[in-house]
Protein backbone atom coordinates (compact mmCIF):
# COMPACT_ATOMS: atom_id res chain seq x y z
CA UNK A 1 0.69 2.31 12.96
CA UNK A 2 3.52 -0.07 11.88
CA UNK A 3 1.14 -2.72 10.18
CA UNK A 4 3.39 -2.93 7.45
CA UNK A 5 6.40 -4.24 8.42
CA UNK A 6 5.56 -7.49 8.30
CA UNK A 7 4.65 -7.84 4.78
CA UNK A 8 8.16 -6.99 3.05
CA UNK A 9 9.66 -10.58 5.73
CA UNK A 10 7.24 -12.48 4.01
CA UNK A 11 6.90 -11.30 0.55
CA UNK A 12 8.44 -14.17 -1.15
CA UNK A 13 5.59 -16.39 0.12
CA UNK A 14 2.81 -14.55 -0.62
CA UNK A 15 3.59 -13.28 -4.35
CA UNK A 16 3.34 -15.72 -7.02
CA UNK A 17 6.08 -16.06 -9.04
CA UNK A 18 5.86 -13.83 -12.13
CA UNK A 19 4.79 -15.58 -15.71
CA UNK A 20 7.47 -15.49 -18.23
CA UNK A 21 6.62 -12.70 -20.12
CA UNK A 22 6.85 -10.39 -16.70
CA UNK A 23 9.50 -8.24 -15.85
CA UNK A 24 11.19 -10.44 -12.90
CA UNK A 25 10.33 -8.68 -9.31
CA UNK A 26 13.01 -7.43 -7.54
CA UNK A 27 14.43 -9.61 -4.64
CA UNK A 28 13.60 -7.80 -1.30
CA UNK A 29 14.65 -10.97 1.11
CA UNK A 30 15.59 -14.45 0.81
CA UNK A 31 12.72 -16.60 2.64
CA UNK A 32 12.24 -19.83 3.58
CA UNK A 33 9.28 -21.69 2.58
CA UNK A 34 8.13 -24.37 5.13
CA UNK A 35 4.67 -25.16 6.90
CA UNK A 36 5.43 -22.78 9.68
CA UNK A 37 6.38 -19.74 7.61
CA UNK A 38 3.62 -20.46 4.38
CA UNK A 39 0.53 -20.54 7.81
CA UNK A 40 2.68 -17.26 9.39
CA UNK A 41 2.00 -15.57 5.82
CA UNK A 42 -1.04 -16.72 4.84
CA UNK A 43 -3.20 -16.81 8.06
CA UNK A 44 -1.54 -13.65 9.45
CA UNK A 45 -1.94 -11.56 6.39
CA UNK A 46 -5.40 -13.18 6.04
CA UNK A 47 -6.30 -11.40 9.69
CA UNK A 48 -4.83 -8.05 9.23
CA UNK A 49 -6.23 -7.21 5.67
CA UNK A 50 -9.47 -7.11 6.38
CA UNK A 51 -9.18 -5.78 9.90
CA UNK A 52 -7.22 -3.09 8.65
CA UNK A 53 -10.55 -2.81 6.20
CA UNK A 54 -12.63 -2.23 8.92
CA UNK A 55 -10.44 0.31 10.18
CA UNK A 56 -11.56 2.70 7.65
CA UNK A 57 -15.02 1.89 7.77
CA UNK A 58 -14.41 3.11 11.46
CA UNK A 59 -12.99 5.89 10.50
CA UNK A 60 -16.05 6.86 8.42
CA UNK A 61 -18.56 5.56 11.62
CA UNK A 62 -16.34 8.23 12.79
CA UNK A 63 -17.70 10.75 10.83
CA UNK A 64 -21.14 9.24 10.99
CA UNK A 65 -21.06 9.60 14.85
CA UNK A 66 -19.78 13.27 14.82
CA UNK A 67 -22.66 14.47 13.10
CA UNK A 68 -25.52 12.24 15.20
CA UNK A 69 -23.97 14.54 18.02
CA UNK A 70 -24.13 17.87 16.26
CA UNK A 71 -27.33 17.28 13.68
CA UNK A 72 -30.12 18.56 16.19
CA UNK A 73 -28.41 21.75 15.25
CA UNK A 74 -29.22 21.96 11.68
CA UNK A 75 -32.49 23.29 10.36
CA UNK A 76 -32.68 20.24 8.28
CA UNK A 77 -32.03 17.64 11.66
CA UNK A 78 -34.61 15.33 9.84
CA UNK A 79 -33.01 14.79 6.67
CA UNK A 80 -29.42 14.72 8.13
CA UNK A 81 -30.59 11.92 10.78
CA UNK A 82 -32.05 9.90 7.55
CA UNK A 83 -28.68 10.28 6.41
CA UNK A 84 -26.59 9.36 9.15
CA UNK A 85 -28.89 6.09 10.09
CA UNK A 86 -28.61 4.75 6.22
CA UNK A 87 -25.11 5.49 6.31
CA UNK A 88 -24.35 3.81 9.58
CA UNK A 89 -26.69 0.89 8.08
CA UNK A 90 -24.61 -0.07 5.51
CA UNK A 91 -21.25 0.38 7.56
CA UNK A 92 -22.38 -1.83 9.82
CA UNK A 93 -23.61 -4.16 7.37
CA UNK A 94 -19.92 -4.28 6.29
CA UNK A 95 -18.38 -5.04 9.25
CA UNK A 96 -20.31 -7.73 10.56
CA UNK A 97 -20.03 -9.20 7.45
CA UNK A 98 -16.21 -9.58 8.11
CA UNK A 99 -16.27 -10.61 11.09
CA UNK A 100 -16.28 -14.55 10.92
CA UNK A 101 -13.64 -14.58 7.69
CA UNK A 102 -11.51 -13.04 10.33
CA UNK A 103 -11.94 -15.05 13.25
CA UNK A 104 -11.32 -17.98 11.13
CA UNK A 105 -7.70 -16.33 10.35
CA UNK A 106 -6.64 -16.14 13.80
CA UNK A 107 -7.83 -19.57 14.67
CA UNK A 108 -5.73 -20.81 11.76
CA UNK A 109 -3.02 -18.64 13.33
CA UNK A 110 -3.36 -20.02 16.05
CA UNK A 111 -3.24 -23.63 15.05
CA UNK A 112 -0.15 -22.69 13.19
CA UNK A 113 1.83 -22.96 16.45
CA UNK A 114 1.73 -26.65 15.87
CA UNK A 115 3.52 -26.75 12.51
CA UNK A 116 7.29 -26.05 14.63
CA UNK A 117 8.87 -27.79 17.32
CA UNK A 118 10.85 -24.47 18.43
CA UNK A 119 9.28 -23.27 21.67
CA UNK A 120 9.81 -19.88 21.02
CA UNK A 121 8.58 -19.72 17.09
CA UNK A 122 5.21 -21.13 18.63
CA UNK A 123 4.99 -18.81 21.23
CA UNK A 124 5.06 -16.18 18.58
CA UNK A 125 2.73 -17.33 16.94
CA UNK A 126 0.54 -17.59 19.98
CA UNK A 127 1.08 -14.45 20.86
CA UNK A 128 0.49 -12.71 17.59
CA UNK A 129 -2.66 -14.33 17.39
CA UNK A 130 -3.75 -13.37 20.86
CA UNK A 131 -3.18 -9.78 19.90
CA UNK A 132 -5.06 -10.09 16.54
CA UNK A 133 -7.67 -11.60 19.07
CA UNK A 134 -8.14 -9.01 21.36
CA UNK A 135 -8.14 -6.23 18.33
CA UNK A 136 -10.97 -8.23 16.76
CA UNK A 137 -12.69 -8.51 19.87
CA UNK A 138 -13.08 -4.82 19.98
CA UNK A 139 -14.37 -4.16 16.17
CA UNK A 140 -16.71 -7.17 17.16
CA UNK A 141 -18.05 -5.45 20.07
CA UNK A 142 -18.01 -2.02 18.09
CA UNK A 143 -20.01 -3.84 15.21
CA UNK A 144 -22.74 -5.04 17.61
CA UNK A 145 -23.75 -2.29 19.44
CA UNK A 146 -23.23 -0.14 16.34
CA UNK A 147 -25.87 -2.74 14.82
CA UNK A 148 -28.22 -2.14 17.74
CA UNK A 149 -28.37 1.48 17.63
CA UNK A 150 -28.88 1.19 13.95
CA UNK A 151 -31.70 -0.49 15.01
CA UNK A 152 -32.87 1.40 17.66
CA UNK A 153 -32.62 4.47 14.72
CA UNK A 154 -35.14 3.01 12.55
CA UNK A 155 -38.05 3.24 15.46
CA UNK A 156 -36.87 6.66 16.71
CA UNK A 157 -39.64 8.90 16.19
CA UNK A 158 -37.57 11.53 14.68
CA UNK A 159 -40.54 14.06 13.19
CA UNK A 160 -41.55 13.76 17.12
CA UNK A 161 -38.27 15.56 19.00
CA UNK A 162 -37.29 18.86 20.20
CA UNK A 163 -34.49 19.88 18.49
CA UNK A 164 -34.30 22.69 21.19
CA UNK A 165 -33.02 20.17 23.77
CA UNK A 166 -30.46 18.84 21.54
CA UNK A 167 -33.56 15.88 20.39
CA UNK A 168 -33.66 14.39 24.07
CA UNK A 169 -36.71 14.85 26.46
CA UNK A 170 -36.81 16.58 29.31
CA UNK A 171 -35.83 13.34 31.34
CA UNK A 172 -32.93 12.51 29.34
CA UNK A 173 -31.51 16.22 29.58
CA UNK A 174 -31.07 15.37 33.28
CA UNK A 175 -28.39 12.89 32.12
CA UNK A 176 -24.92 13.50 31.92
CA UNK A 177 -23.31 15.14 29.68
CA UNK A 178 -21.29 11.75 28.26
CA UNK A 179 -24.69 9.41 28.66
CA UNK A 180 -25.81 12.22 25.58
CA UNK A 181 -22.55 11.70 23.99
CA UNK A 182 -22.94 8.69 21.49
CA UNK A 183 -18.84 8.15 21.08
CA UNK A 184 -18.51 8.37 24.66
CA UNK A 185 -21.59 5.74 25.22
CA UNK A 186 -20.12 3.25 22.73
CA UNK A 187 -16.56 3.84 24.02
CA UNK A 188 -15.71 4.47 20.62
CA UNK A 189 -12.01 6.18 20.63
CA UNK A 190 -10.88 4.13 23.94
CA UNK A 191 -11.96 0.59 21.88
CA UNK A 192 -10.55 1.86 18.41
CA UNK A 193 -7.25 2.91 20.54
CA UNK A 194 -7.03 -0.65 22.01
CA UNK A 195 -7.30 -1.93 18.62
CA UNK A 196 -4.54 -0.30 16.90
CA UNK A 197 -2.44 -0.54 20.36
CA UNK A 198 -2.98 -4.18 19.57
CA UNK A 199 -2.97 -4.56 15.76
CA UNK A 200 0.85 -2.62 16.33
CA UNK A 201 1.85 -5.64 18.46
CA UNK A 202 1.00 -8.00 16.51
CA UNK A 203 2.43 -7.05 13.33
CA UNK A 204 6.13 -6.81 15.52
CA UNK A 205 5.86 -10.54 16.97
CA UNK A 206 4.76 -11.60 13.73
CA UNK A 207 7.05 -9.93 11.74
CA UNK A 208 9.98 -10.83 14.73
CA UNK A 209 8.64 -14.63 13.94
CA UNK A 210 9.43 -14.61 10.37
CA UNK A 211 12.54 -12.98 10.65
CA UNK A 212 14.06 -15.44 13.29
CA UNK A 213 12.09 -18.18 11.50
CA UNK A 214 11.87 -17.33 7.43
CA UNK A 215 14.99 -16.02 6.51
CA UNK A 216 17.33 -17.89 5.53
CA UNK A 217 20.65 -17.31 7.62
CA UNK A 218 24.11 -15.82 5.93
């Protein structure tokens, strides 16, 4: 992912300036300082952090989901389910927790459009935020149902299943082979692709924005 390369366009804006005593930072890029570029940095940066957060509590869901599938294989299936279920608990915990800091952001974002009277600068913005939109959109999704089958873990009977048949009943062994597949089920890699996909565009219009917008011109 390119999620970076916005950050060094707007650096100026975001840093405070160093106290006297501090080693001056080193100038990476002139930028200008208006209401358009200061909501660009602030509410754009204020999105992306903390999505970019719950990317790596996906990434440990990841792990977390990998061994639901394989743990009816272990002798100790009971303890490793107890495991996984506390572990998804408090992941899940943490995203949802995020979740309406974030949208917040991207309304701000949004509303950002407002602060220029260039067509084009707002339709960055708009656009930036729509992307930001549709990656949250995903991790929201992925938080709720992750929060339901959570739930749904702290009723299964798990001293009560057959390890032999993978912990399904005989019924549920008729299913498919992805209907047995929690990643598959939750769509997990095809949502977490459409998030980076769209977390990638938004960090280019955004960081195309501040460079037609918040440099200043030689």
């Amino acid at each position: 992912m390119l999620i970076f390369k916005l950050f060094p366009a707007i650096l100026a804006v975001v840093i405070p300036a160093p106290s006297p005593t501090a080693q001056p930072l080193k100038t990476i890029i002139t930028v200008v300082s208006s209401p358009y570029c200061n909501s660009l940095a602030d509410h754009f940066n204020g999105a992306l952090v903390p999505m970019l957060a719950n990317d790596r509590t996906l990434d440990a869901v990841n792990i977390q989901l990998d061994d639901l599938n394989t743990l009816f294989s272990q002798l100790n299936y009971e303890q490793q389910f107890l495991h996984v279920r506390d572990a998804l608990g408090r992941q899940e915990t943490t995203l949802n927790q995020s979740l309406a800091a974030i949208q917040r952001e991207i309304n701000q974002l949004r509303d950002g459009a407002r602060l220029t009277t260039d067509p084009q600068a707002a339709a960055e913005v708009h656009q930036a935020a729509q992307d930001l939109q549709t990656a949250y959109d995903k991790q929201r999704q992925l938080s709720i149902d992750l929060q339901g089958m959570y739930q749904a873990m702290l009723t299964y009977p798990i001293q009560h299943v057959h390890p032999a048949l993978g912990g399904f009943d005989p019924q549920e062994m008729r299913m498919p082979a992805d209907m047995r597949d929690v990643k598959s089920y939750l769509k997990f890699n095809s949502q977490r692709a459409t998030i980076a996909d769209s977390e990638d565009k938004a960090v280019d219009i955004a960081y195309s924005a501040a460079q037609a917008n918040c440099t200043t011109k030689k």
